[in-house]
Protein backbone atom coordinates (compact mmCIF):
# COMPACT_ATOMS: atom_id res chain seq x y z
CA UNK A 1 1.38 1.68 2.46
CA UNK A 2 1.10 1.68 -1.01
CA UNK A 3 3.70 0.12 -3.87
CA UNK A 4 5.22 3.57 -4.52
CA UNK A 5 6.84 3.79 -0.95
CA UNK A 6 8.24 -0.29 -1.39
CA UNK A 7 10.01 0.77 -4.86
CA UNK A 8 10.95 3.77 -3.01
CA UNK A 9 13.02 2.02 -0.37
CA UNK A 10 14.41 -0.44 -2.54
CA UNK A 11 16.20 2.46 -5.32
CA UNK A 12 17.10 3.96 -2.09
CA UNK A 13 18.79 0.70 -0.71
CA UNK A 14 20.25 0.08 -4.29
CA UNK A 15 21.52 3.46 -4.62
CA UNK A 16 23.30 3.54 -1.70
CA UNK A 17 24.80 -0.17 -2.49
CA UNK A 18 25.58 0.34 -6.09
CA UNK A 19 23.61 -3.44 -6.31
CA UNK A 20 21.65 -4.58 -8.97
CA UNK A 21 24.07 -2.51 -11.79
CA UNK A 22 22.65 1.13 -9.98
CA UNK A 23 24.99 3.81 -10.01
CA UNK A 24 26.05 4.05 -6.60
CA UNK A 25 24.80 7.41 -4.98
CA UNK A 26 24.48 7.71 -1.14
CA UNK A 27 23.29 10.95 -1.41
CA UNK A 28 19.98 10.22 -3.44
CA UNK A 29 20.01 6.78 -1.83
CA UNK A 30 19.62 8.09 1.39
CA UNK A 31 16.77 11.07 0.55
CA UNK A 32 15.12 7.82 -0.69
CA UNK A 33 14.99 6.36 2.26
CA UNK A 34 13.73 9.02 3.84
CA UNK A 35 10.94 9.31 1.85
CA UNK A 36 10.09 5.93 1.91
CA UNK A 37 10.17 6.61 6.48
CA UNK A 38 8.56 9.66 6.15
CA UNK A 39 5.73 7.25 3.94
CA UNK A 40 5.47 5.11 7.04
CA UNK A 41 7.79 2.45 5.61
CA UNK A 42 9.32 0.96 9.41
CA UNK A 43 12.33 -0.75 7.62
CA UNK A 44 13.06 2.62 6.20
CA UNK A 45 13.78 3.33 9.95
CA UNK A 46 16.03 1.11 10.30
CA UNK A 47 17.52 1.47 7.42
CA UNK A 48 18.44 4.94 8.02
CA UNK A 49 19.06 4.50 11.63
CA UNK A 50 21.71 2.23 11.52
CA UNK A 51 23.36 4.35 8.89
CA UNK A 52 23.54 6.72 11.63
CA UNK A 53 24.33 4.83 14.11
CA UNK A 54 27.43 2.95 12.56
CA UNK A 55 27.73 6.52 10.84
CA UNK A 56 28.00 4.80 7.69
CA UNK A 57 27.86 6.66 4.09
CA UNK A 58 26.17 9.98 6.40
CA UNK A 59 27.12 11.15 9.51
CA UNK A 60 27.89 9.46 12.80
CA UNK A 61 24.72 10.02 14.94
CA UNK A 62 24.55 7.59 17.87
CA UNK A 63 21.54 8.86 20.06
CA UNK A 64 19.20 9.77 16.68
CA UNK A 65 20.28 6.45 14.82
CA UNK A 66 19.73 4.64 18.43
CA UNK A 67 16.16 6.27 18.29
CA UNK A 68 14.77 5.15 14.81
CA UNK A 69 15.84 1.58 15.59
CA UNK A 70 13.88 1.40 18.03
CA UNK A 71 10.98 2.87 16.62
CA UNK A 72 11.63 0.20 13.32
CA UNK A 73 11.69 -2.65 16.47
CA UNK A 74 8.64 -1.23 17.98
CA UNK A 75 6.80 -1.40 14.63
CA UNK A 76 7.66 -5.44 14.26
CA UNK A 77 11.37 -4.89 11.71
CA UNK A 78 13.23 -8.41 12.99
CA UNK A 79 16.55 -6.84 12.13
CA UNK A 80 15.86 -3.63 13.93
CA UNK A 81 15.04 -6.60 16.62
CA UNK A 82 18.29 -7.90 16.26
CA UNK A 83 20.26 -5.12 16.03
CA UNK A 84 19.34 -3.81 18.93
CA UNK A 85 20.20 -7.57 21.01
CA UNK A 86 23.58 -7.08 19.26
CA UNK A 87 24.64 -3.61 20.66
């Protein structure tokens, strides 16, 4: 994984937060994120998944968001861990 997909996920994560004085934009944030799981980047996964599970800022998609959290747990992501002991 190179640098590139880590400062991918992070604008995407900041985007989507508004943190760190970024203009908050779910959209972009979100096709960041993306990018940085289509890169191989497993918290991406989770990321992402848990938006769709909780159907937060995109929508509501249980079984999908269900799926990438597990894949994120699979690949080692300790909050995709935990998430999943919480639901």
């Amino acid at each position: 994984m190179e640098k590139n997909t880590d400062a991918i996920m992070n604008l995407g994560e900041f985007q989507i937060t508004g943190n760190y004085g970024m203009e908050r934009n779910v959209e972009q944030g979100v096709k960041n994120l993306r990018i940085a799981m289509d890169e191989g980047y497993p918290y991406a996964k989770f990321a992402v998944g848990a938006l769709q599970y909780n159907g937060v800022d995109v929508p509501q998609n249980k079984e999908q968001g269900l799926m990438l959290i597990k894949e994120a747990a699979t690949a080692g992501v300790d909050d995709a861990k935990e998430f999943l002991s919480n639901i």
